[in-house]
PDB file of N, CA and C in Angstrom:
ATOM      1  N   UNK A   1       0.794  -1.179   0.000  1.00  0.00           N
ATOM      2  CA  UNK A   1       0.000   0.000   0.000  1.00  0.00           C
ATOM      3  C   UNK A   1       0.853   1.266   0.000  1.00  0.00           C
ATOM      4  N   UNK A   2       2.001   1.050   0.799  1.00  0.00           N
ATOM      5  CA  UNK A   2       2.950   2.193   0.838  1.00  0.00           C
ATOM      6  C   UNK A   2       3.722   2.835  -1.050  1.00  0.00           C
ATOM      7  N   UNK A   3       3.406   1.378  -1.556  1.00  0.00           N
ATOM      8  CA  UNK A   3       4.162   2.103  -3.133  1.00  0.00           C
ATOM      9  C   UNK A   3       3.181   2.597  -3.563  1.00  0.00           C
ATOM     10  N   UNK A   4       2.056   2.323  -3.176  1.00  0.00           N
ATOM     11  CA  UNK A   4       0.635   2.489  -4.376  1.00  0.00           C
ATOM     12  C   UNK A   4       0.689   4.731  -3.379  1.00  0.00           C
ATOM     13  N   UNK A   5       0.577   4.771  -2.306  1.00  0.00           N
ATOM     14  CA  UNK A   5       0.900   6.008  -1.933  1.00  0.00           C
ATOM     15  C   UNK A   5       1.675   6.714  -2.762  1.00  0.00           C
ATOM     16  N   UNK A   6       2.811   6.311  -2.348  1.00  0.00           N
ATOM     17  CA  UNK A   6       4.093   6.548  -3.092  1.00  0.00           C
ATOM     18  C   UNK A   6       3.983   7.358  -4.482  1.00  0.00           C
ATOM     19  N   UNK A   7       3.045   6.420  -5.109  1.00  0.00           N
ATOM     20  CA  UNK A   7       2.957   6.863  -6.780  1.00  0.00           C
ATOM     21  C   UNK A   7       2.079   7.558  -6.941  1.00  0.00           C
ATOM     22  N   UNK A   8       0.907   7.797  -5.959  1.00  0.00           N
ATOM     23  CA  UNK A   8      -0.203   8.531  -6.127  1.00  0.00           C
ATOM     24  C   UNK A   8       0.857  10.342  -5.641  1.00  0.00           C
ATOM     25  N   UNK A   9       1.692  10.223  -4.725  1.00  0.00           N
ATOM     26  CA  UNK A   9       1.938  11.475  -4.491  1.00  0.00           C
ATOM     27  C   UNK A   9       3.183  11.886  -5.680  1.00  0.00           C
ATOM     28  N   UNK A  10       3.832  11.153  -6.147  1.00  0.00           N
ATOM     29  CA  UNK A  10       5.115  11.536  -6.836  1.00  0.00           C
ATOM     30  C   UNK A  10       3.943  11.886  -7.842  1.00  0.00           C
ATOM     31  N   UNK A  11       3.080  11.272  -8.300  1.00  0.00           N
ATOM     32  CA  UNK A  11       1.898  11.903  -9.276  1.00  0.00           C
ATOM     33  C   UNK A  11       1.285  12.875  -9.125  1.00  0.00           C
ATOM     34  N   UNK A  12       0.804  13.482  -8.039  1.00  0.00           N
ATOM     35  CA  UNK A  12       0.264  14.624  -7.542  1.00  0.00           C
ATOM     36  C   UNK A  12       1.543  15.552  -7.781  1.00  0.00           C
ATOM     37  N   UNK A  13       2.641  15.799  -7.451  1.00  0.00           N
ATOM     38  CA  UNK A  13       3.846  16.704  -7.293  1.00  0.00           C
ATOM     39  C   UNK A  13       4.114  16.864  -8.896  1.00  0.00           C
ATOM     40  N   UNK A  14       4.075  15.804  -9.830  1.00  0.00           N
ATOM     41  CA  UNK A  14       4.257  16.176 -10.840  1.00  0.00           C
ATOM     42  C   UNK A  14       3.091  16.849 -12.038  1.00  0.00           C
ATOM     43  N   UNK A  15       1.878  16.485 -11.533  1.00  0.00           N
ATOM     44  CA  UNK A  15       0.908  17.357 -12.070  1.00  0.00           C
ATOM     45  C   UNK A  15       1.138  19.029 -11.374  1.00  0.00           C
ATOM     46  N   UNK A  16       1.336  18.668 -10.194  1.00  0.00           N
ATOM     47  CA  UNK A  16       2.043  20.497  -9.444  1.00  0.00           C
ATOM     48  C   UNK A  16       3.147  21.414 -10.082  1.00  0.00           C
ATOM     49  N   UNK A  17       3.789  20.445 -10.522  1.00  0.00           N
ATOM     50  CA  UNK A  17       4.946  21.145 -11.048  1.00  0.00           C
ATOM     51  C   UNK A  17       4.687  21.341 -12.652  1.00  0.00           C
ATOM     52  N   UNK A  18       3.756  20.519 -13.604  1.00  0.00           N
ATOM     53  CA  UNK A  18       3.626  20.616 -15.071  1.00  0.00           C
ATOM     54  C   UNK A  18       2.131  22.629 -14.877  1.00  0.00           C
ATOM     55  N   UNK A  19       1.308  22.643 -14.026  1.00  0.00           N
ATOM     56  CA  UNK A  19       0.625  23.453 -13.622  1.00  0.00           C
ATOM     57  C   UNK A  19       1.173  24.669 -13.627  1.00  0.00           C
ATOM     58  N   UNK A  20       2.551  24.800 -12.863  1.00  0.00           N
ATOM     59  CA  UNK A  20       3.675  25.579 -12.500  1.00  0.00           C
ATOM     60  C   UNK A  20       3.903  26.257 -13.334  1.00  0.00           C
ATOM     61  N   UNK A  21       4.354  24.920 -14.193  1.00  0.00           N
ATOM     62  CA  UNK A  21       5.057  25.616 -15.232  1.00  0.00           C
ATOM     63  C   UNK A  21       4.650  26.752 -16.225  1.00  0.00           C
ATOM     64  N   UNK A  22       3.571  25.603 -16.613  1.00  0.00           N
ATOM     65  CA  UNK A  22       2.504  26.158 -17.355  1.00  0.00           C
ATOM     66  C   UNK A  22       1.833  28.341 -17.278  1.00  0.00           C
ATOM     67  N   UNK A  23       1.642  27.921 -15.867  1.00  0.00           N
ATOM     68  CA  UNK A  23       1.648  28.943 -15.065  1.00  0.00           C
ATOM     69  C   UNK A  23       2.478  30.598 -15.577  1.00  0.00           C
ATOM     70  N   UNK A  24       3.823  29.834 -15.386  1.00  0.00           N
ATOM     71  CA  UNK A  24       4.979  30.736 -15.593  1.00  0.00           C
ATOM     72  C   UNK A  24       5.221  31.270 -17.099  1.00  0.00           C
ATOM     73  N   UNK A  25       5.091  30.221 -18.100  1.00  0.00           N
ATOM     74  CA  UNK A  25       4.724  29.861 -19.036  1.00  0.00           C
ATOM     75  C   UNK A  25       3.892  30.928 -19.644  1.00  0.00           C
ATOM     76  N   UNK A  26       2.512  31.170 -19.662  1.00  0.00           N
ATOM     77  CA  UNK A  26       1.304  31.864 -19.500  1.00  0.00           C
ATOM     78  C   UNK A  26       2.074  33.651 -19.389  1.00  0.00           C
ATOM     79  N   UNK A  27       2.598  33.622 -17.766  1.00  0.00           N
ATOM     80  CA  UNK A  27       2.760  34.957 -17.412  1.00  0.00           C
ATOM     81  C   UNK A  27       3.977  35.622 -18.773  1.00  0.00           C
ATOM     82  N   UNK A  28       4.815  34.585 -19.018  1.00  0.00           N
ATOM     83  CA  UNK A  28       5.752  35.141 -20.006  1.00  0.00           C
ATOM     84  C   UNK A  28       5.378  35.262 -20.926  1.00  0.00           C
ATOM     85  N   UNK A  29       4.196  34.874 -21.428  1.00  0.00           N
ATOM     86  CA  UNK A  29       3.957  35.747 -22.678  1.00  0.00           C
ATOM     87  C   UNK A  29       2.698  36.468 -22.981  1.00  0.00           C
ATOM     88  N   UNK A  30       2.124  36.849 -21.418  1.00  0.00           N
ATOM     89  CA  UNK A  30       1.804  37.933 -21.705  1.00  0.00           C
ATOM     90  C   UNK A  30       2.760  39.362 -21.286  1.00  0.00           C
ATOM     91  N   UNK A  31       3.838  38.978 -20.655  1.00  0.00           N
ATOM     92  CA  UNK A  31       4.451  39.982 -20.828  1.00  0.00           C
ATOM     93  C   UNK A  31       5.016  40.363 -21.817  1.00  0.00           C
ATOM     94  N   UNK A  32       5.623  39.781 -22.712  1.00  0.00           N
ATOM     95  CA  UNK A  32       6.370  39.719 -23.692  1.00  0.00           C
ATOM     96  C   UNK A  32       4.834  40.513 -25.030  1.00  0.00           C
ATOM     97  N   UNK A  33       3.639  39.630 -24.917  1.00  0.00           N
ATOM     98  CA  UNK A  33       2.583  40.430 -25.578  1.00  0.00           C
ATOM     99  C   UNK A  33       2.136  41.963 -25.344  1.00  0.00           C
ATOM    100  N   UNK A  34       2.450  42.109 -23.570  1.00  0.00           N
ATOM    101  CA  UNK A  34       2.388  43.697 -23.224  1.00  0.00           C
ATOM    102  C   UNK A  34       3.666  43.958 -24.101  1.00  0.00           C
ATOM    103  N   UNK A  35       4.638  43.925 -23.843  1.00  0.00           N
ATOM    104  CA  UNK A  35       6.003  44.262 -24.481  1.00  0.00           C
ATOM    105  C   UNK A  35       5.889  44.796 -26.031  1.00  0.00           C
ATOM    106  N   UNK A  36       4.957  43.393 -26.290  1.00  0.00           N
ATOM    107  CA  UNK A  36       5.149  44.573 -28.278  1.00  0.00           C
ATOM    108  C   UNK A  36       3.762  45.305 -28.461  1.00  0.00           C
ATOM    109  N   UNK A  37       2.623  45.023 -27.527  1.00  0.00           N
ATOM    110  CA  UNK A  37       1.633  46.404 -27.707  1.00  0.00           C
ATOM    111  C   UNK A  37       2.284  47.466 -27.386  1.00  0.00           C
ATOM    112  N   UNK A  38       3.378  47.868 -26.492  1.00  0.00           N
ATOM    113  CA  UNK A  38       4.110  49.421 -26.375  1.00  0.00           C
ATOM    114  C   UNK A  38       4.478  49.366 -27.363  1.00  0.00           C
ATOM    115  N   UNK A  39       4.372  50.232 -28.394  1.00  0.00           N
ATOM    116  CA  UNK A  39       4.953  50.601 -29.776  1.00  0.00           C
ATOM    117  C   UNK A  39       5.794  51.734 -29.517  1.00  0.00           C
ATOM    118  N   UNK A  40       7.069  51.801 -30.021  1.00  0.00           N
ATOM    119  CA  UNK A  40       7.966  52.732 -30.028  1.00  0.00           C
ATOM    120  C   UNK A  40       8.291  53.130 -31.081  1.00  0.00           C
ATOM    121  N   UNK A  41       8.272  54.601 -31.766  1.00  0.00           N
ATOM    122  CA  UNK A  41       8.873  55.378 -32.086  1.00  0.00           C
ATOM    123  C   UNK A  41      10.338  55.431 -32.100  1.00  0.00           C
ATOM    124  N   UNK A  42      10.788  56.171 -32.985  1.00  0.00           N
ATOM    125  CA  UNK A  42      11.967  56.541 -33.045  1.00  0.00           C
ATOM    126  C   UNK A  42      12.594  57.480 -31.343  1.00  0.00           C
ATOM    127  N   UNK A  43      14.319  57.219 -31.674  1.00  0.00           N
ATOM    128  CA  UNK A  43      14.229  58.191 -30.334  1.00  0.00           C
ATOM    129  C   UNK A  43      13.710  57.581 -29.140  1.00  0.00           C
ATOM    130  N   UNK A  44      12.815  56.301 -28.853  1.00  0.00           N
ATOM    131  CA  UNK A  44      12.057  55.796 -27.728  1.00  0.00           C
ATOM    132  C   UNK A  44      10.502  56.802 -27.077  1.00  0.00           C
ATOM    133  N   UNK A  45      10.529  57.491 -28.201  1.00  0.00           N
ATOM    134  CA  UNK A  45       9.310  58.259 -27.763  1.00  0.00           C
ATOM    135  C   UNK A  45       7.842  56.857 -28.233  1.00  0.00           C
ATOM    136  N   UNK A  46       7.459  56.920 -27.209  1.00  0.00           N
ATOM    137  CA  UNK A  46       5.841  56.209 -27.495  1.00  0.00           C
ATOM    138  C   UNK A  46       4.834  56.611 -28.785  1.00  0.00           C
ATOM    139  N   UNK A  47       4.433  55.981 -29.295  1.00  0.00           N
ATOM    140  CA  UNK A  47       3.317  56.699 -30.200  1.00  0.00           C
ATOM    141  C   UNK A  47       2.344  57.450 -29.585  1.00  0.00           C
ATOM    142  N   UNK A  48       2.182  58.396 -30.144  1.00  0.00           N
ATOM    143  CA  UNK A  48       1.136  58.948 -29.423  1.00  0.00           C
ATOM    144  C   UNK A  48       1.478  60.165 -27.970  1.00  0.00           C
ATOM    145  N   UNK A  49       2.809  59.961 -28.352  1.00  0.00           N
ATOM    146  CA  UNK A  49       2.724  60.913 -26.764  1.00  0.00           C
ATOM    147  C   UNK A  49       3.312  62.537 -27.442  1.00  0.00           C
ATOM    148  N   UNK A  50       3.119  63.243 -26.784  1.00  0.00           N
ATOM    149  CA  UNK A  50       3.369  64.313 -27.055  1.00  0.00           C
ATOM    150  C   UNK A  50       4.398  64.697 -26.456  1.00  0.00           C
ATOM    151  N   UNK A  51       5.293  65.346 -27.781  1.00  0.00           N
ATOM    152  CA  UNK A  51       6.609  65.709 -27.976  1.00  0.00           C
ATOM    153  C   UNK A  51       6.784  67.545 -27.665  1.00  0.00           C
ATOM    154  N   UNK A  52       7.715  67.677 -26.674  1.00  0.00           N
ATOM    155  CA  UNK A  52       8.002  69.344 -26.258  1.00  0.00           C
ATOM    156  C   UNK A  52       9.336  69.607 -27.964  1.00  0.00           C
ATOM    157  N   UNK A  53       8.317  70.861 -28.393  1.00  0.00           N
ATOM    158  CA  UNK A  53       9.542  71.055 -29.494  1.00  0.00           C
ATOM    159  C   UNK A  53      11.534  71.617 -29.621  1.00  0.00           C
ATOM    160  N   UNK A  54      11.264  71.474 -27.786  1.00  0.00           N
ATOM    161  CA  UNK A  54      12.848  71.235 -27.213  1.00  0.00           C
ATOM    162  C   UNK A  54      13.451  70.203 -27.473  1.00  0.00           C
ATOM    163  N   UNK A  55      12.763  69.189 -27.078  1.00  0.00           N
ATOM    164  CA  UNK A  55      13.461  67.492 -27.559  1.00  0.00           C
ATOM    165  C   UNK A  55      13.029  67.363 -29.057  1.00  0.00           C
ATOM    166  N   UNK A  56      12.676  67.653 -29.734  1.00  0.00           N
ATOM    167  CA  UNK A  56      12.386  67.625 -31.356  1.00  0.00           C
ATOM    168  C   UNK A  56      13.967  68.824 -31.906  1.00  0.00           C
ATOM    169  N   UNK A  57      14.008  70.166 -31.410  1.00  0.00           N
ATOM    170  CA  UNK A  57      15.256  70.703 -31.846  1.00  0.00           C
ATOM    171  C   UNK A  57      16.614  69.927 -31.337  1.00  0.00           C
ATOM    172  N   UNK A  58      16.433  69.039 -30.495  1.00  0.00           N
ATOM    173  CA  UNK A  58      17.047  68.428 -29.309  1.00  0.00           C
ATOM    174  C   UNK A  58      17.826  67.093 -30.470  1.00  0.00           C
ATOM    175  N   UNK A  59      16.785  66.494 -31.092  1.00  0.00           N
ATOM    176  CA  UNK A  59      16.911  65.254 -31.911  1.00  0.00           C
ATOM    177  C   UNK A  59      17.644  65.643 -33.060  1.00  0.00           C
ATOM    178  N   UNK A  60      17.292  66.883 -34.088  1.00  0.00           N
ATOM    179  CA  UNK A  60      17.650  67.283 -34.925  1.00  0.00           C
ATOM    180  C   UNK A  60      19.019  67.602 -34.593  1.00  0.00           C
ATOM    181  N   UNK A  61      19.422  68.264 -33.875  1.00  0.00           N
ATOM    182  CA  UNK A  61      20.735  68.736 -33.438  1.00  0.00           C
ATOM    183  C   UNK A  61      21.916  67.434 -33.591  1.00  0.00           C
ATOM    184  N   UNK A  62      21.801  66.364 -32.669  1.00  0.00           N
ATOM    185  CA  UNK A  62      21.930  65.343 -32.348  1.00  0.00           C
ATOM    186  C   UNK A  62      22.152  64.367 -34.173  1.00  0.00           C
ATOM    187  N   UNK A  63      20.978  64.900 -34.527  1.00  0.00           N
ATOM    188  CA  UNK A  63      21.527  63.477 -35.818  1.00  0.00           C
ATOM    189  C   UNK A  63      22.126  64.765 -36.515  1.00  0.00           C
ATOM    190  N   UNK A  64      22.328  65.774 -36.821  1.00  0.00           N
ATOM    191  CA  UNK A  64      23.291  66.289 -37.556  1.00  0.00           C
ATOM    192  C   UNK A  64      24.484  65.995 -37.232  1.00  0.00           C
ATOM    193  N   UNK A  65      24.581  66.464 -35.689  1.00  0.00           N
ATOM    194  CA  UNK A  65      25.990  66.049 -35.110  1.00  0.00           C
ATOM    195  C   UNK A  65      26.644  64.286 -35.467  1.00  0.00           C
ATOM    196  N   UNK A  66      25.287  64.237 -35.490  1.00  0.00           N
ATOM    197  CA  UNK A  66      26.275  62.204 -36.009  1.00  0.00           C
ATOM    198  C   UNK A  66      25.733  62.411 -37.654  1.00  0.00           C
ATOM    199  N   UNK A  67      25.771  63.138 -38.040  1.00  0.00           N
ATOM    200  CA  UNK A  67      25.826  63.013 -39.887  1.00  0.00           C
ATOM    201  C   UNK A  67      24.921  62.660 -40.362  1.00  0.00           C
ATOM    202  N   UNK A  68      23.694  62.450 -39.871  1.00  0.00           N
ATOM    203  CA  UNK A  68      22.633  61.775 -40.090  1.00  0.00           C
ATOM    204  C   UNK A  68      21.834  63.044 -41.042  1.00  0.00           C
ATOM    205  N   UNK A  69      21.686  63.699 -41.959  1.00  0.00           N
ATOM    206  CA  UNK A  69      21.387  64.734 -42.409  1.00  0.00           C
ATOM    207  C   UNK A  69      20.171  64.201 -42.914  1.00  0.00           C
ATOM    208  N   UNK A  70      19.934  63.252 -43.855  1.00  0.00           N
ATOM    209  CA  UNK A  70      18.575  62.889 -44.195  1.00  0.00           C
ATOM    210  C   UNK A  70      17.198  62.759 -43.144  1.00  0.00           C
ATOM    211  N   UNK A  71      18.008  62.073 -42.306  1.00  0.00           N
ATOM    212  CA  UNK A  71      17.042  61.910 -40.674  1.00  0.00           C
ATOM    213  C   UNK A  71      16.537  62.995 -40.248  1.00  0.00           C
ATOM    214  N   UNK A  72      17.650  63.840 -40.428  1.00  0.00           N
ATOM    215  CA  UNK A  72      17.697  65.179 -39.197  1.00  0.00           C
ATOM    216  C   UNK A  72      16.588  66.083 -39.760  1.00  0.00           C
ATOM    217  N   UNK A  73      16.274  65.779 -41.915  1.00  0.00           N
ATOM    218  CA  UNK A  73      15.804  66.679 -42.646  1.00  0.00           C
ATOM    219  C   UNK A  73      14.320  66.168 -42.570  1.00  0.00           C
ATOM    220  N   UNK A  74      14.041  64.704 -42.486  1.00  0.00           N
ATOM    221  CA  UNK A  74      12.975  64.344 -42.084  1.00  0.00           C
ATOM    222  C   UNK A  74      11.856  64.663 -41.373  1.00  0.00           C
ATOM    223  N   UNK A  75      13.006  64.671 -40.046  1.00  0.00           N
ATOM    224  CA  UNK A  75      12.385  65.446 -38.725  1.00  0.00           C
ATOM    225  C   UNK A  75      11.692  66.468 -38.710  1.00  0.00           C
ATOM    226  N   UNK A  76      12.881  67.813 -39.315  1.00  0.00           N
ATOM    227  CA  UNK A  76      12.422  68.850 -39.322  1.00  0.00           C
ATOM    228  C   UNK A  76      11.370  69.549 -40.394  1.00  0.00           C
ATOM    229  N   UNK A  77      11.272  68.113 -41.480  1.00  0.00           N
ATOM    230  CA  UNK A  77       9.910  68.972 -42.305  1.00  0.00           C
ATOM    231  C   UNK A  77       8.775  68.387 -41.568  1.00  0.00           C
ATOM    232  N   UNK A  78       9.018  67.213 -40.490  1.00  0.00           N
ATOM    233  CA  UNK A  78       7.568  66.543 -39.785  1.00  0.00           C
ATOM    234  C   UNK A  78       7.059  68.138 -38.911  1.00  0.00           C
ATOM    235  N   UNK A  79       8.756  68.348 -38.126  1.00  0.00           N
ATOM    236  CA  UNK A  79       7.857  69.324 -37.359  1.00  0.00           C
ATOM    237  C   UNK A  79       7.262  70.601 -37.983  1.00  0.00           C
ATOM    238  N   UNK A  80       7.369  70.921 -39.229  1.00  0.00           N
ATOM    239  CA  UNK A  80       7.160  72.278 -39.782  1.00  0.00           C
ATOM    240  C   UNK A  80       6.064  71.936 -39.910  1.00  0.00           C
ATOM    241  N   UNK A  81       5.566  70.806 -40.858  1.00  0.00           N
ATOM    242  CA  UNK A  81       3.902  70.409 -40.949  1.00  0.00           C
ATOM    243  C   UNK A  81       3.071  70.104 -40.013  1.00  0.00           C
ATOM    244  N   UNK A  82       3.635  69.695 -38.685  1.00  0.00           N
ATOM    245  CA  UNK A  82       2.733  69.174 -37.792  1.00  0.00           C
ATOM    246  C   UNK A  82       2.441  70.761 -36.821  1.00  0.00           C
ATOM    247  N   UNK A  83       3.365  71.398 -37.209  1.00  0.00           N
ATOM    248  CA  UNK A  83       3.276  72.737 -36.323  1.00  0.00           C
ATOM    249  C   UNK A  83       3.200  73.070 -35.131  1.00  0.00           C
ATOM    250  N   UNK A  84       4.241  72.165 -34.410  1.00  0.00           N
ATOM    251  CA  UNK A  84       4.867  71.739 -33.369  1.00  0.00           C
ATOM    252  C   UNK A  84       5.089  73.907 -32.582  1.00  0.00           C
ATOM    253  N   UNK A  85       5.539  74.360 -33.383  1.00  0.00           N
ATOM    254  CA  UNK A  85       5.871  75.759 -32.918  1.00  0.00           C
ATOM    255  C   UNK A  85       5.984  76.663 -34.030  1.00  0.00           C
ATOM    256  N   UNK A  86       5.808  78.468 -33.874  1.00  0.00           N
ATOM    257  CA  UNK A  86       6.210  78.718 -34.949  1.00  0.00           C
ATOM    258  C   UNK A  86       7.757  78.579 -35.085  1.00  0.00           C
ATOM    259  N   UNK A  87       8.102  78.385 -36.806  1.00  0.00           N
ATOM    260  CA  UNK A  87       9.631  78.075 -37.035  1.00  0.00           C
ATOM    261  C   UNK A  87       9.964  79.303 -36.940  1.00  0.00           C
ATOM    262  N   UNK A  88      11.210  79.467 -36.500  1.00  0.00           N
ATOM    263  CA  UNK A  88      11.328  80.603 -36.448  1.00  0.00           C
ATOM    264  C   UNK A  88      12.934  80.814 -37.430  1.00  0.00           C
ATOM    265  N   UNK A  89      13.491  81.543 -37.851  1.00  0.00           N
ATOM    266  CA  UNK A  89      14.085  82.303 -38.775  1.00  0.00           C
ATOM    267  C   UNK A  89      15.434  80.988 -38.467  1.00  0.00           C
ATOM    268  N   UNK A  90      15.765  80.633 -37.093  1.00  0.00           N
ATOM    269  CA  UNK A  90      16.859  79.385 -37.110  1.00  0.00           C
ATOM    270  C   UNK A  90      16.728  78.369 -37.970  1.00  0.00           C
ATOM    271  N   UNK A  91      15.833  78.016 -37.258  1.00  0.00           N
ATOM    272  CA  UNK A  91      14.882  76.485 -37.888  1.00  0.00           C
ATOM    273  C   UNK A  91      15.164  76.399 -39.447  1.00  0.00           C
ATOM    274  N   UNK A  92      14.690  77.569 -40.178  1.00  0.00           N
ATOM    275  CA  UNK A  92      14.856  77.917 -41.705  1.00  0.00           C
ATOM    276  C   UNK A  92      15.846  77.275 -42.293  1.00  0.00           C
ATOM    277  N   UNK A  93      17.035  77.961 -41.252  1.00  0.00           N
ATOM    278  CA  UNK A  93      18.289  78.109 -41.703  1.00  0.00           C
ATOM    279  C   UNK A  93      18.821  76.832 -41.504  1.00  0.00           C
ATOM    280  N   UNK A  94      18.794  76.482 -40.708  1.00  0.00           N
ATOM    281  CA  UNK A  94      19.153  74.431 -40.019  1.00  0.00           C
ATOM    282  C   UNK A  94      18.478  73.898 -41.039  1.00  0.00           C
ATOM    283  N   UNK A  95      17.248  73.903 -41.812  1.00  0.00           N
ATOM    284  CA  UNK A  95      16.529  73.259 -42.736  1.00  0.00           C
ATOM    285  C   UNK A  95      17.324  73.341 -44.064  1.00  0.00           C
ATOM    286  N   UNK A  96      17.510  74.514 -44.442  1.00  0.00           N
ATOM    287  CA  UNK A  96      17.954  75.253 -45.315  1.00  0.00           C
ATOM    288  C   UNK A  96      19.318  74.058 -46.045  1.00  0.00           C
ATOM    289  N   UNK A  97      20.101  74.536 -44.599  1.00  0.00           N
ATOM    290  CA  UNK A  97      21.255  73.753 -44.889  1.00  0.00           C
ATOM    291  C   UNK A  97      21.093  72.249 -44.772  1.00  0.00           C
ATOM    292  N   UNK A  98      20.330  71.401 -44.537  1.00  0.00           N
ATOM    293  CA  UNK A  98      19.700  70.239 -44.362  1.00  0.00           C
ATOM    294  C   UNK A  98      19.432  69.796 -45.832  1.00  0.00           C
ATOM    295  N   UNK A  99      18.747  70.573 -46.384  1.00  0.00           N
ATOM    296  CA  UNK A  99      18.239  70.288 -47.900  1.00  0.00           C
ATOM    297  C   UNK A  99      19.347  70.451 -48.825  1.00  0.00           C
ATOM    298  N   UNK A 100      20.494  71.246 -48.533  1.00  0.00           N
ATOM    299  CA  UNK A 100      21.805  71.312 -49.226  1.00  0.00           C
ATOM    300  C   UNK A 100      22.318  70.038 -49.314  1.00  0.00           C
ATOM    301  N   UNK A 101      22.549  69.727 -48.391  1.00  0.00           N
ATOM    302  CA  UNK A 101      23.127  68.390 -47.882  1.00  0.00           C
ATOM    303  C   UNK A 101      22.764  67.509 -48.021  1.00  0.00           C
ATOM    304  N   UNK A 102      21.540  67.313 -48.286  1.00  0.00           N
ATOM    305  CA  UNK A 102      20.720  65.947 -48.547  1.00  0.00           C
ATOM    306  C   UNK A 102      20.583  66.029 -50.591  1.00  0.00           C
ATOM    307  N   UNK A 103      20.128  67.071 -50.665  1.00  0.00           N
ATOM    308  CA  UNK A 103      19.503  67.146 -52.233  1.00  0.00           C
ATOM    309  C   UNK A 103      20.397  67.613 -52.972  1.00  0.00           C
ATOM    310  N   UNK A 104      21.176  68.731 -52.343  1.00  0.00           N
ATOM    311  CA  UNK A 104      22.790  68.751 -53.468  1.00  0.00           C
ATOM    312  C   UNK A 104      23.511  68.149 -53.526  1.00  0.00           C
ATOM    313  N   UNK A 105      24.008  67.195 -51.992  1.00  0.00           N
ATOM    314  CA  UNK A 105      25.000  66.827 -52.011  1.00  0.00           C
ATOM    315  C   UNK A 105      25.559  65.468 -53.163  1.00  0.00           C
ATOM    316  N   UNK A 106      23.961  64.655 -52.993  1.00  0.00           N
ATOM    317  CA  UNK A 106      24.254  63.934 -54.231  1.00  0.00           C
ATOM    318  C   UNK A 106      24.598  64.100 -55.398  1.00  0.00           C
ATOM    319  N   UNK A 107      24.206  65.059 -55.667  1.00  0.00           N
ATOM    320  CA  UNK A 107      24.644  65.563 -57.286  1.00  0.00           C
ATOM    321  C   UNK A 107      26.070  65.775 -57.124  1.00  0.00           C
ATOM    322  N   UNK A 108      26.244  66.357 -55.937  1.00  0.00           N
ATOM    323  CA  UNK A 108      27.658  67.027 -56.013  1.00  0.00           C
ATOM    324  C   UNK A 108      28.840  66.163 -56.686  1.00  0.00           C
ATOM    325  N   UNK A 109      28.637  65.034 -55.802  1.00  0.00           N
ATOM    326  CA  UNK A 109      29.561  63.451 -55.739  1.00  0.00           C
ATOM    327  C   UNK A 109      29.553  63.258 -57.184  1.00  0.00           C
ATOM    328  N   UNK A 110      29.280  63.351 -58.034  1.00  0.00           N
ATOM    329  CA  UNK A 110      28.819  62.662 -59.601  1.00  0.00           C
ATOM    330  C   UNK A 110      30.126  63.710 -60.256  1.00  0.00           C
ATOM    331  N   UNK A 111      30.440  64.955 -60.073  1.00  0.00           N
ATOM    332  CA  UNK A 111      31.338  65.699 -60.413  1.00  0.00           C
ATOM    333  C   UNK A 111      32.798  65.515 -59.990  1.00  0.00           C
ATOM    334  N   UNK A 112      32.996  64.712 -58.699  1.00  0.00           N
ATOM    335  CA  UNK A 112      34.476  64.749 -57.833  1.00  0.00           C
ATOM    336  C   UNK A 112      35.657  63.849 -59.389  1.00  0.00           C
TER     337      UNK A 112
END
C-alpha cells in the first residue's frame, strides 16, 4: 500500500509542477505580448505621446551632429507640418542647410 501512496503522491507533485510551469509559461507571454503592444517610435518616444519642441530641436541637433542629415531633414519637415511651434528664422536656416546636404549633395559626388 505504501508504493501504491508513493505513486499517487510523486503523481500529484508532478501534475504540481507541469501546472507551475505552465503557469509561468502563461505569465511570459503575456508579458512579452504587453512588451510589443508598447509601440515605439523613433528616439524611444511612445506613439502617441506628445513631444516638447525642445526634444524635437534636441533630436535634430543630435543626428546632424552624427551626420545623419537625411534623418535630421525628415524630422524637421515633420515638425514644420505638424506645427509643433512657430519656425522661427533658425529652424529655416538648419533646414535650409539640411536640404543642401541631402539634395545637393548627391549631385555634387557625380562631379568629384
Amino acid at each position: 500500500m505504501s508504493k501504491k501512496n508513493n505513486l499517487s503522491l510523486r503523481k500529484k507533485q508532478y501534475e504540481f509542477e507541469l501546472q507551475r510551469e505552465k503557469e509561468e509559461r502563461d505569465k511570459k507571454a503575456k508579458k512579452l505580448e504587453a512588451s510589443k503592444n508598447k509601440k515605439k517610435g523613433s528616439g524611444g518616444f511612445a506613439v502617441g505621446k506628445k513631444v516638447r519642441a525642445s526634444e524635437v530641436k534636441q533630436i535634430i541637433h543630435d543626428l546632424r551632429k552624427w551626420r545623419r542629415f537625411h534623418h535630421a531633414l525628415e524630422v524637421s519637415e515633420w515638425m514644420n507640418k505638424k506645427g509643433i511651434r512657430a519656425f522661427t528664422p533658425t529652424d529655416r536656416a538648419v533646414q535650409l542647410d539640411l536640404i543642401c546636404k541631402v539634395k545637393v549633395g548627391k549631385g555634387s559626388l557625380s562631379f568629384k
